[in-house]
Protein backbone atom coordinates (compact mmCIF):
# COMPACT_ATOMS: atom_id res chain seq x y z
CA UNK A 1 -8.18 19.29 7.10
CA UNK A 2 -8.64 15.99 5.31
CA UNK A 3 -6.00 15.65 2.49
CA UNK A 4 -6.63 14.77 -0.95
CA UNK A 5 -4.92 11.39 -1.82
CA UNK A 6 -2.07 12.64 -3.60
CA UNK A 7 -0.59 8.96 -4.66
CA UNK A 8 -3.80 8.75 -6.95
CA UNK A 9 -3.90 12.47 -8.36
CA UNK A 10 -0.51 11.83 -9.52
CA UNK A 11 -1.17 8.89 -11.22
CA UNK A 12 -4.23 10.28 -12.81
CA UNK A 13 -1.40 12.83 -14.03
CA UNK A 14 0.45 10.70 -15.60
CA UNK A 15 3.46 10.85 -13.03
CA UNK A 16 5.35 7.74 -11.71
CA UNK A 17 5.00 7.01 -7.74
CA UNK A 18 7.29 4.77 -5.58
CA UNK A 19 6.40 3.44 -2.26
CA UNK A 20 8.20 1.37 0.86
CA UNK A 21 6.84 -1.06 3.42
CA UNK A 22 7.67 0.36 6.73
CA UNK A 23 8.57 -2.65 8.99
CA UNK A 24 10.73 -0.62 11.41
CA UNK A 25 8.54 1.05 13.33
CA UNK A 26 9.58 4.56 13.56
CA UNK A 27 8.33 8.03 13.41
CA UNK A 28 12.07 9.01 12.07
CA UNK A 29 12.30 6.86 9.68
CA UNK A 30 9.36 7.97 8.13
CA UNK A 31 10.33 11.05 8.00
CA UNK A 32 13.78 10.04 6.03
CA UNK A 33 12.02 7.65 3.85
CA UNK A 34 9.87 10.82 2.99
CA UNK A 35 13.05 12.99 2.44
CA UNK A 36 14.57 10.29 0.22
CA UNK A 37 11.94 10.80 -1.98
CA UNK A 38 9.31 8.07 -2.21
CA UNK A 39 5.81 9.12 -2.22
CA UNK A 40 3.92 7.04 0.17
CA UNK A 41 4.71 4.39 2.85
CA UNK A 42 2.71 1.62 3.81
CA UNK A 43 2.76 1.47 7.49
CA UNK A 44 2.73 -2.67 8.54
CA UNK A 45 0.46 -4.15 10.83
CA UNK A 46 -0.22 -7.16 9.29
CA UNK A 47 3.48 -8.75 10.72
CA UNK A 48 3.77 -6.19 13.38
CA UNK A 49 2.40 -5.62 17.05
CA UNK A 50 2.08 -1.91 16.87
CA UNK A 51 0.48 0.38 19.47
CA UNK A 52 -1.82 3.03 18.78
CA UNK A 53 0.37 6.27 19.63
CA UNK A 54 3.20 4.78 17.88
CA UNK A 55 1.25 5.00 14.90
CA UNK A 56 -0.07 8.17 15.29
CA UNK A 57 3.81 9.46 15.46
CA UNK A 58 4.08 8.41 12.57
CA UNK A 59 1.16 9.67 10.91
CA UNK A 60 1.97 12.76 12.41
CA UNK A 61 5.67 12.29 10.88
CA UNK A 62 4.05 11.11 7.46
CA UNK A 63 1.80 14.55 6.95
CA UNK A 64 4.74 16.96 8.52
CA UNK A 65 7.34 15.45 5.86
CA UNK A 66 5.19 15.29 2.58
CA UNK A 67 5.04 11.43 2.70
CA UNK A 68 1.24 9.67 1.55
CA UNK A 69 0.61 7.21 4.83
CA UNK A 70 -0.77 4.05 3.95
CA UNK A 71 -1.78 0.91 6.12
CA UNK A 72 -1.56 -2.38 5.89
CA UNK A 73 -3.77 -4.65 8.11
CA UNK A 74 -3.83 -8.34 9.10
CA UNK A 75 -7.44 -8.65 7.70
CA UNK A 76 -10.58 -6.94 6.87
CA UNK A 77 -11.51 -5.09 10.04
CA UNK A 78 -14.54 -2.47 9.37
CA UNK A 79 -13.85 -0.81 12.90
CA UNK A 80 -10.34 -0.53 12.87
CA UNK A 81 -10.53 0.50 8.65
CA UNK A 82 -12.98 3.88 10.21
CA UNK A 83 -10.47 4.64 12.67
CA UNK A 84 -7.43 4.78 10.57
CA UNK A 85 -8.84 6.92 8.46
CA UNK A 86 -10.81 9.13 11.01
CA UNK A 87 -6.80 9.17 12.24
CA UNK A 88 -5.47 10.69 8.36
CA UNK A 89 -4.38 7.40 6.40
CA UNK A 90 -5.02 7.37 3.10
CA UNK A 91 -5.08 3.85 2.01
CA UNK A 92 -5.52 0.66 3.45
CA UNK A 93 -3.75 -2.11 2.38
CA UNK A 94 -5.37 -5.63 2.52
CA UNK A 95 -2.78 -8.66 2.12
CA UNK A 96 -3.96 -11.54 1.05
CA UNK A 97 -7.10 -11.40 -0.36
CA UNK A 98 -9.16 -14.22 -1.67
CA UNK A 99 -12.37 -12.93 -2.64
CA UNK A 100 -14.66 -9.52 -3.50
CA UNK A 101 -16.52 -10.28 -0.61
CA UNK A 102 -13.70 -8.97 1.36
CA UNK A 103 -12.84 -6.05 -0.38
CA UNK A 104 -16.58 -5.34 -0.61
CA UNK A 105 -17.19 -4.81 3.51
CA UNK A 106 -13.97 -2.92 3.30
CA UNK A 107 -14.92 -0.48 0.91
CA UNK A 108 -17.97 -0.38 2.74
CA UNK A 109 -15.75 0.26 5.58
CA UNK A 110 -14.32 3.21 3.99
CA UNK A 111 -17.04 5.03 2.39
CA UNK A 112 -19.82 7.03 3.91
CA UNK A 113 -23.40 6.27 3.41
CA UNK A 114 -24.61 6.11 0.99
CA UNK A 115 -22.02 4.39 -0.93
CA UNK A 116 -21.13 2.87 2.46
CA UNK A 117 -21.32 2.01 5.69
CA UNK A 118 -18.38 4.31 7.84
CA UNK A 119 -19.48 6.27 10.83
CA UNK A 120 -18.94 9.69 10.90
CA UNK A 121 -16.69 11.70 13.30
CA UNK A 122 -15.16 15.34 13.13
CA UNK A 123 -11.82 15.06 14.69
CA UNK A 124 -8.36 15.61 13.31
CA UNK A 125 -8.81 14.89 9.37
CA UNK A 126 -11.36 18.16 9.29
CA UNK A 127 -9.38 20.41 11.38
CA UNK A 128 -11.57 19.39 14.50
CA UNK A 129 -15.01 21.25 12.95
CA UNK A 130 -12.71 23.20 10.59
CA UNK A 131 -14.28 21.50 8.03
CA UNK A 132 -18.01 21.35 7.61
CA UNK A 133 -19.01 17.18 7.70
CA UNK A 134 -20.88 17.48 4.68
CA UNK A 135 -18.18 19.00 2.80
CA UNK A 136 -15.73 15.83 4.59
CA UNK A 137 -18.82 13.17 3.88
CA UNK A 138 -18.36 14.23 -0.15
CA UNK A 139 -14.46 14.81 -0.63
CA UNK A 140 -13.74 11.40 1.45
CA UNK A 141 -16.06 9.50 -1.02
CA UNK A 142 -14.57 11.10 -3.89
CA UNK A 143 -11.52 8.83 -3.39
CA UNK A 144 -10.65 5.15 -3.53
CA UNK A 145 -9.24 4.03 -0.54
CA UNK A 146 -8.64 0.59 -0.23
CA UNK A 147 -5.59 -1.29 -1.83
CA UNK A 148 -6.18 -5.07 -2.38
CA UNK A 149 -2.93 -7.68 -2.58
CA UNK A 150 -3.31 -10.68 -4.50
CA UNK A 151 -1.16 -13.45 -2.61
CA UNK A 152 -2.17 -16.70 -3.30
CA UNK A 153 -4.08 -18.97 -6.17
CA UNK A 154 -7.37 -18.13 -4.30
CA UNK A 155 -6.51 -14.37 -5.29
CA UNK A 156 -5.85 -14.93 -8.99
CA UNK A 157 -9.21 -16.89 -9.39
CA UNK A 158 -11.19 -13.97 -7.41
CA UNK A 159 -9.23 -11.24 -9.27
CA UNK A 160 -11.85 -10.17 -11.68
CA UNK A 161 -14.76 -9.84 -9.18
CA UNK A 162 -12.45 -8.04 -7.30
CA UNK A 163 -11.27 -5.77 -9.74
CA UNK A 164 -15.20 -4.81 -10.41
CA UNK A 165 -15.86 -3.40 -7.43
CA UNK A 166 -15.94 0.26 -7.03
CA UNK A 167 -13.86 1.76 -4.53
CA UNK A 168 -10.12 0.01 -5.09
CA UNK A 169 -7.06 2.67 -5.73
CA UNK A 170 -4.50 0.40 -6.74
CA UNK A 171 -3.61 -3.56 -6.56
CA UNK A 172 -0.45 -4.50 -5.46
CA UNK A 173 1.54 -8.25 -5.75
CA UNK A 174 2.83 -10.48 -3.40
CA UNK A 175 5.38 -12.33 -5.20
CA UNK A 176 6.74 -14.12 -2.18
CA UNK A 177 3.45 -15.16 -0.29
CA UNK A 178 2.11 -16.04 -4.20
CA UNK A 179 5.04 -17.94 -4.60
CA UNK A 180 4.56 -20.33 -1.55
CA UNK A 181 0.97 -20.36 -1.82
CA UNK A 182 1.91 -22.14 -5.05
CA UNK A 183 4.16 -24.77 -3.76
CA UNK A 184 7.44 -23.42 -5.64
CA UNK A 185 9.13 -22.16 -2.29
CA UNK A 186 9.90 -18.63 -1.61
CA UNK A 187 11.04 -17.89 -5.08
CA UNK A 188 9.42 -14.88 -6.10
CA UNK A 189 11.40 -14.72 -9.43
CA UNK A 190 10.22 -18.59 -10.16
CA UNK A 191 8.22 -18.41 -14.11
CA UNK A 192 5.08 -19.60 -12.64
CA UNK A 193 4.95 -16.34 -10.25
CA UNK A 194 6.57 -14.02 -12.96
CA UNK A 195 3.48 -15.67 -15.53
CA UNK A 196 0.71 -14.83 -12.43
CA UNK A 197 1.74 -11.41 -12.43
CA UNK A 198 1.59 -10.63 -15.52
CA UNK A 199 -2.23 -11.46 -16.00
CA UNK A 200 -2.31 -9.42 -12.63
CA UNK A 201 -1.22 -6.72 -14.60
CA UNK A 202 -3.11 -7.28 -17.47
CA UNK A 203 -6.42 -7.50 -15.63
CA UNK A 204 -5.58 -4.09 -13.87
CA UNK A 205 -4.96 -2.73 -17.21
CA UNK A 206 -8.05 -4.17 -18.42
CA UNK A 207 -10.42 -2.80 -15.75
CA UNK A 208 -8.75 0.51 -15.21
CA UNK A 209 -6.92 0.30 -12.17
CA UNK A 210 -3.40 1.22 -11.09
CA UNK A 211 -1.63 -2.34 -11.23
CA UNK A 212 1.62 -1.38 -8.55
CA UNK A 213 4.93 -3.91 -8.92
CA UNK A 214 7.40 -4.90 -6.35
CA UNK A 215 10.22 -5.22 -9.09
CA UNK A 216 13.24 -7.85 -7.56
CA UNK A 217 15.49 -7.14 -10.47
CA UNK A 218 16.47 -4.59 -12.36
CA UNK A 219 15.31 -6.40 -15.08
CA UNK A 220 11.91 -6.92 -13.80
CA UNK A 221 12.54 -2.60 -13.38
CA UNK A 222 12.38 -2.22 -17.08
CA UNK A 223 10.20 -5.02 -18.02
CA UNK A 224 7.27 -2.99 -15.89
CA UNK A 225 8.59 0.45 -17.55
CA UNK A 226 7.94 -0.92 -20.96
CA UNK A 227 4.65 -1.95 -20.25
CA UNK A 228 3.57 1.70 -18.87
CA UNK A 229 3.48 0.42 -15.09
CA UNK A 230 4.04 4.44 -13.13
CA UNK A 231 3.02 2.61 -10.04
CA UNK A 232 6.18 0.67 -7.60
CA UNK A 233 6.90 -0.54 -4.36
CA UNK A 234 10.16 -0.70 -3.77
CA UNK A 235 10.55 -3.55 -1.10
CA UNK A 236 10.34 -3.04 2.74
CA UNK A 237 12.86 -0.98 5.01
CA UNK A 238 13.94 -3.32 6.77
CA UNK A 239 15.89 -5.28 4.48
CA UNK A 240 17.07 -2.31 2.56
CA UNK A 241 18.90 -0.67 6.07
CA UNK A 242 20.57 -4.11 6.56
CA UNK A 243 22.09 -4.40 3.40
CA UNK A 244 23.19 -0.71 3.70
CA UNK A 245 24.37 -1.27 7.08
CA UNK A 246 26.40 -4.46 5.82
CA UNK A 247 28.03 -2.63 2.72
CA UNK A 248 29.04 0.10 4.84
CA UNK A 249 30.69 -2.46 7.09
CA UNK A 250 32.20 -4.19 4.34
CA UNK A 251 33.72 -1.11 2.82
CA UNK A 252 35.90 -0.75 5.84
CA UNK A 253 37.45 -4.45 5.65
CA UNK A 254 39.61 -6.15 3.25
CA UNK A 255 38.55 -9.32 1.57
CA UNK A 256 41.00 -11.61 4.13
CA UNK A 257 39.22 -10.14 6.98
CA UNK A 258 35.72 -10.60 5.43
């Protein structure tokens, strides 16, 4: 059956949610990024060749461990938006936008007429008929489903047409892209970035939609807290396993042998 978008009921609660980019592809570590906690996981496609059963592994590995499975995609593509959510995702992710006019044919991509444009198909998401398609048709457009990132200058100017548009479930920063899009280098921290998010923010709050951080100190952590951000991504996998891998390693040598 198709799943109600838990990462947005529990922010309409008023609970907290914490997500990961998944850039090592694995149906696994899905699962143990679901049993560490976090509460969705944005699956990357945008700096990833990824085939079409691995993904559906770890779909499969997303719904069987509790886990929200997002996706992120190299660029608004209505075809491939139907299909990963005909597949169960429950968000896509667009990185770098620059305009509404994007995230406009990709809620259109997401929605069924007639708030959109998506095809209709009754496979997996309801139960394979389970599910009667006028039932799916109205719970699938009860939901937001598409996730902007703002990423460059371009992004900031377009952000309040964006953030107009019906349809969007959260934003979410690129600090690092932003960053070099803005000539300062890949200095996420730099004031010019930190100053760009916070009218991101600010905007969000203004307009009424989930504004999600990707905090890169722990004073960036509280910062968000005191401003009543519940919504976090807490960096990519990839990173986080090396640095876990290379304290481990450490651990076991003394500082001559480092």
């Amino acid at each position: 059956m198709i799943r109600k978008p838990h990462v947005f009921a529990r922010l309409r609660q008023g609970d907290e949610v914490f997500g990961l980019l998944n850039s090592v592809p694995s149906p696994l570590l899905c699962e143990m990024i679901a049993a560490a906690g976090y509460h969705f996981v944005i699956l990357d496609m945008e700096h990833l060749l990824r085939s079409g059963d691995e993904l559906m592994h770890c779909l499969r590995a997303c719904e069987s461990a509790g886990i929200a499975p997002w996706l992120r995609l190299p660029e608004v593509d209505e075809k491939l938006i139907g299909r990963a959510l005909d597949a169960g995702v429950e968000a896509i992710v667009l990185p770098r936008v620059e305009s509404a006019a994007e995230v406009e044919r990709a809620v259109a991509a997401a929605w069924f007429p007639p708030r959109g444009r998506r095809g209709i198909s009754g496979g997996r998401v309801t139960g394979f008929g389970a599910l009667a398609l006028a039932d799916y048709i109205e719970r699938a457009n009860d939901e937001p489903r598409i996730v902007p990132m703002i990423e460059s200058a371009a992004g900031l100017a377009a952000l309040p047409e964006i953030l107009a548009l019906p349809g969007i479930g959260m934003l979410l920063e690129g600090a690092l892209d932003l960053a070099l899009d803005l000539r300062l280098g890949p200095d996420p921290t730099h004031p010019r970035v930190w100053e760009a998010l916070q009218s991101m923010a600010a905007a969000c709050a203004a307009a009424g939609v989930p504004f999600c951080a990707n905090p890169r100190t722990p004073e960036q952590i509280r910062h968000w807290r005191g401003q009543g951000i519940r919504s976090f991504l807490a960096g990519e996998d990839r990173g986080l396993l090396l640095a876990a891998l290379k304290n481990r390693l450490n651990s076991f040598q003394s500082p001559t042998e480092v």
